[in-house]
N, C-alpha and C. Protein backbone atom coordinates (compact mmCIF):
# COMPACT_ATOMS: atom_id res chain seq x y z
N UNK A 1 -74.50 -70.76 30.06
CA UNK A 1 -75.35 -70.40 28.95
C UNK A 1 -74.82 -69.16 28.24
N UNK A 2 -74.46 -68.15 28.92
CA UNK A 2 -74.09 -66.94 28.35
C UNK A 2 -72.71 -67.15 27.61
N UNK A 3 -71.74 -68.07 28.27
CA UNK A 3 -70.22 -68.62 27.45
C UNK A 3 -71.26 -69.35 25.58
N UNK A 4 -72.09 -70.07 26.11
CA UNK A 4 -72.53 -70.53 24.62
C UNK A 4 -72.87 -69.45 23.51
N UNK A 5 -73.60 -68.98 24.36
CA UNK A 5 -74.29 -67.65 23.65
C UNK A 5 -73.11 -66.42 23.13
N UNK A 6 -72.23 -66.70 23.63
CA UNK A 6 -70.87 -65.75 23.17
C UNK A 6 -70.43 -66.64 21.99
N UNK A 7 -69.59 -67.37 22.38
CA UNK A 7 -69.55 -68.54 20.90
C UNK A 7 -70.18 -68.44 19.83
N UNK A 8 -71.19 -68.62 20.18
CA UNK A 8 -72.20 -68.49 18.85
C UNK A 8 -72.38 -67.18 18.03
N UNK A 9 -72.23 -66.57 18.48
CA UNK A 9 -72.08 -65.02 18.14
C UNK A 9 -70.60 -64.89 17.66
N UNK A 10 -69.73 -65.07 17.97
CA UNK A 10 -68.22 -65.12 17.54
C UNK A 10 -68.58 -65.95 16.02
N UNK A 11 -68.75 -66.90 16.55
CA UNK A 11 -68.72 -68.07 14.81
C UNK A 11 -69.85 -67.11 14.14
N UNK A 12 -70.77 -66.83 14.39
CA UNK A 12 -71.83 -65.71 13.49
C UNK A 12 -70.75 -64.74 13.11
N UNK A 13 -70.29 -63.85 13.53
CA UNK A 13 -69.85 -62.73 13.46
C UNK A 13 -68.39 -62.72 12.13
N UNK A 14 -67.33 -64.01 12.71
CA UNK A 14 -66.45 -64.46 12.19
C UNK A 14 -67.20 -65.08 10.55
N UNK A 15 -68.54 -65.88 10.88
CA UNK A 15 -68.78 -66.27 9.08
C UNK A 15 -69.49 -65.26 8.47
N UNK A 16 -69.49 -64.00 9.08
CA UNK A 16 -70.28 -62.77 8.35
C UNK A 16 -68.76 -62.38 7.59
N UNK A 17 -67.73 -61.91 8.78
CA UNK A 17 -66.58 -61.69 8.23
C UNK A 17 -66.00 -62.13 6.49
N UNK A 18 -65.85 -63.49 6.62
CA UNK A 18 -65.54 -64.28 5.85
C UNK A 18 -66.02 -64.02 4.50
N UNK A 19 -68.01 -63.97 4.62
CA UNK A 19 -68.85 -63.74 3.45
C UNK A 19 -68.61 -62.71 2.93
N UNK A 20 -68.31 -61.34 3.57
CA UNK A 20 -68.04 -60.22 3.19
C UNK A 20 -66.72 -59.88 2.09
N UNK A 21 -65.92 -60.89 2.58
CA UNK A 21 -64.17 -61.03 2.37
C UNK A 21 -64.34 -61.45 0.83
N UNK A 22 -65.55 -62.55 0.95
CA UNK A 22 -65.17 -62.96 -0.46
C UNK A 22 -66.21 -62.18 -1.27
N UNK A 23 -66.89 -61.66 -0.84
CA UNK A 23 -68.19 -60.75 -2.07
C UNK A 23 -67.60 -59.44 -2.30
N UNK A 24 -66.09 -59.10 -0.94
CA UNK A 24 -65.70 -57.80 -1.65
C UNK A 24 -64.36 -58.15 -2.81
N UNK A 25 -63.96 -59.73 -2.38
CA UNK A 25 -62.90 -60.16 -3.51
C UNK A 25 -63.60 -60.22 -4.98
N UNK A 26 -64.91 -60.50 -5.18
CA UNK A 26 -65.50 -60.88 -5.90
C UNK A 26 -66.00 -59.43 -6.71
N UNK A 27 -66.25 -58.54 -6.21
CA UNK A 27 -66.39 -57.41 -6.61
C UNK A 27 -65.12 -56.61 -7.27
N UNK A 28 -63.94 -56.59 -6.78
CA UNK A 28 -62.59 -56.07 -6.72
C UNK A 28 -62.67 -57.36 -8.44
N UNK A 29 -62.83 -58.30 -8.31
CA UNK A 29 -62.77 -58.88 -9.67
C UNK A 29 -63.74 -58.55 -10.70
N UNK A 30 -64.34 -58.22 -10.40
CA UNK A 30 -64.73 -57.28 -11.83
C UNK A 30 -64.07 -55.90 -12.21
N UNK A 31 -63.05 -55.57 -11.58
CA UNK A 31 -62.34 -54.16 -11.99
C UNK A 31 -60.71 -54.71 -12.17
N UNK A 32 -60.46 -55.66 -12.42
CA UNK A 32 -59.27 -56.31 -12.23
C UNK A 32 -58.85 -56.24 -13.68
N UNK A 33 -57.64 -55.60 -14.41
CA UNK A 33 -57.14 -55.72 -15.51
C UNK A 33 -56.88 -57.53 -16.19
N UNK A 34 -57.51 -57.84 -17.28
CA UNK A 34 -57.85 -59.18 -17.61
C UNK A 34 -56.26 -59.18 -18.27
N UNK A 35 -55.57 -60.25 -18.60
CA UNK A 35 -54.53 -60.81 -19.03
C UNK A 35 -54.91 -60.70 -20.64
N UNK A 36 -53.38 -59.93 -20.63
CA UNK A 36 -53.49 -59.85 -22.77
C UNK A 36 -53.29 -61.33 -23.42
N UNK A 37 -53.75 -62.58 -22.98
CA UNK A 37 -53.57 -63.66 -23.36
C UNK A 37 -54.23 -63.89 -24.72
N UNK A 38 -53.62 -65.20 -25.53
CA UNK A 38 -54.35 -64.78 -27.11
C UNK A 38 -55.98 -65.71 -26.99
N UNK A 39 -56.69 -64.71 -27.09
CA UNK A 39 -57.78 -65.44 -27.44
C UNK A 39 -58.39 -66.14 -29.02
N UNK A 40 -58.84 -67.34 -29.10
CA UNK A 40 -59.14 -67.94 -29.74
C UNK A 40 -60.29 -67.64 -30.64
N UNK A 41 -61.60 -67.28 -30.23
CA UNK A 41 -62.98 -67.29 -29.97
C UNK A 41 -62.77 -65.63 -30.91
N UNK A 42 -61.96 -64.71 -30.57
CA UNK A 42 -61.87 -63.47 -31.16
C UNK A 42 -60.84 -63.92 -32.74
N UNK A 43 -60.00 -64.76 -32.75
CA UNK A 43 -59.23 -64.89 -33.96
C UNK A 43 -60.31 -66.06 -34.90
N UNK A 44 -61.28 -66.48 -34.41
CA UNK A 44 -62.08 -67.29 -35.32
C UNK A 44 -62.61 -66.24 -36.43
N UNK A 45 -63.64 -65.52 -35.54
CA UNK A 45 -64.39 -64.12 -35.57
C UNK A 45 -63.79 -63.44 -36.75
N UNK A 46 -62.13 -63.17 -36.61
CA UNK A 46 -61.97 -62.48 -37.35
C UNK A 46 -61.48 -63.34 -38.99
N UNK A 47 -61.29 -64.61 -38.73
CA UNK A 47 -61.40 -64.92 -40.35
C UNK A 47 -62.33 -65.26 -40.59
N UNK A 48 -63.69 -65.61 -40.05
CA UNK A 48 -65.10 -65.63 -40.50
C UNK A 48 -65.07 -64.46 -41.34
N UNK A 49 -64.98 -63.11 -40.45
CA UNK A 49 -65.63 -61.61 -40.84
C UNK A 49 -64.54 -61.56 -42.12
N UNK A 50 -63.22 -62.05 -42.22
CA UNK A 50 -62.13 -61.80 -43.55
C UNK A 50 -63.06 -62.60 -44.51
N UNK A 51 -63.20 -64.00 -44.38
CA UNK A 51 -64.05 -64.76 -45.25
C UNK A 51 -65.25 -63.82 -45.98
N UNK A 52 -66.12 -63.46 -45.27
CA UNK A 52 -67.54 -62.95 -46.03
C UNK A 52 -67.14 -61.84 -46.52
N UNK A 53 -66.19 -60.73 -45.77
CA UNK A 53 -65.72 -59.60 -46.88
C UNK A 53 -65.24 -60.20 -48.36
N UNK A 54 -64.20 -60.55 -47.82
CA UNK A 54 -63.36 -61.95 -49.42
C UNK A 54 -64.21 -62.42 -50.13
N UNK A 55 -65.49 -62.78 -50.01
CA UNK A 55 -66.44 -63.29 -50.96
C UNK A 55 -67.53 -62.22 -51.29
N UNK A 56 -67.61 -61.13 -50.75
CA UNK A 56 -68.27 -59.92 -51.03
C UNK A 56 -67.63 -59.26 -52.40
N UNK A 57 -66.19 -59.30 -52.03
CA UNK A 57 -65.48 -58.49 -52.89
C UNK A 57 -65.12 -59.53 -54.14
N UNK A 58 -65.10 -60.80 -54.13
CA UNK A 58 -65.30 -61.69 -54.88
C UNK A 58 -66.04 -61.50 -56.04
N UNK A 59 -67.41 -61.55 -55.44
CA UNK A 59 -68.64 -61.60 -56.58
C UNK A 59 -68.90 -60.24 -57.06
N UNK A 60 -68.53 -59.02 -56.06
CA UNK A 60 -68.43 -57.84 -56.91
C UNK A 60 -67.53 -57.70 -58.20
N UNK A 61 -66.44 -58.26 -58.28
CA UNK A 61 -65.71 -58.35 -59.36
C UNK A 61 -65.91 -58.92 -60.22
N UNK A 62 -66.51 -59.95 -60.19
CA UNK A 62 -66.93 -61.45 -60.63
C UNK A 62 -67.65 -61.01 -62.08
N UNK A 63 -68.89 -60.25 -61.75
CA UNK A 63 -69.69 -59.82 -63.19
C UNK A 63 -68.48 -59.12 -63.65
């Protein structure tokens, strides 16, 4: 009984290990320098925001 009772405590102990491993990987990833890759979603953004200036300055001239 006491060999079981060790076991069980090992596999407890070992999947505490584990949980820890990945919630401190998971943490360490939020401080992780992100990749200068080109984003898309930011180059839309910015010819939307060129667009409505361009037609701001448009109709100001316009009269």
């Amino acid at each position: 009984m006491n060999k079981d009772n060790d076991s069980n405590q090992t596999y407890v102990g070992k999947h505490a290990l584990d949980r820890l491993q990945e919630v401190e990987k998971d943490h360490q990833r939020a401080y992780k320098k992100r990749s200068s890759s080109f984003n898309f979603n930011r180059l839309i953004m910015v010819l939307v925001f060129a667009l409505i200036v361009g037609l701001m300055i448009y109709s100001m001239f316009r009269q």
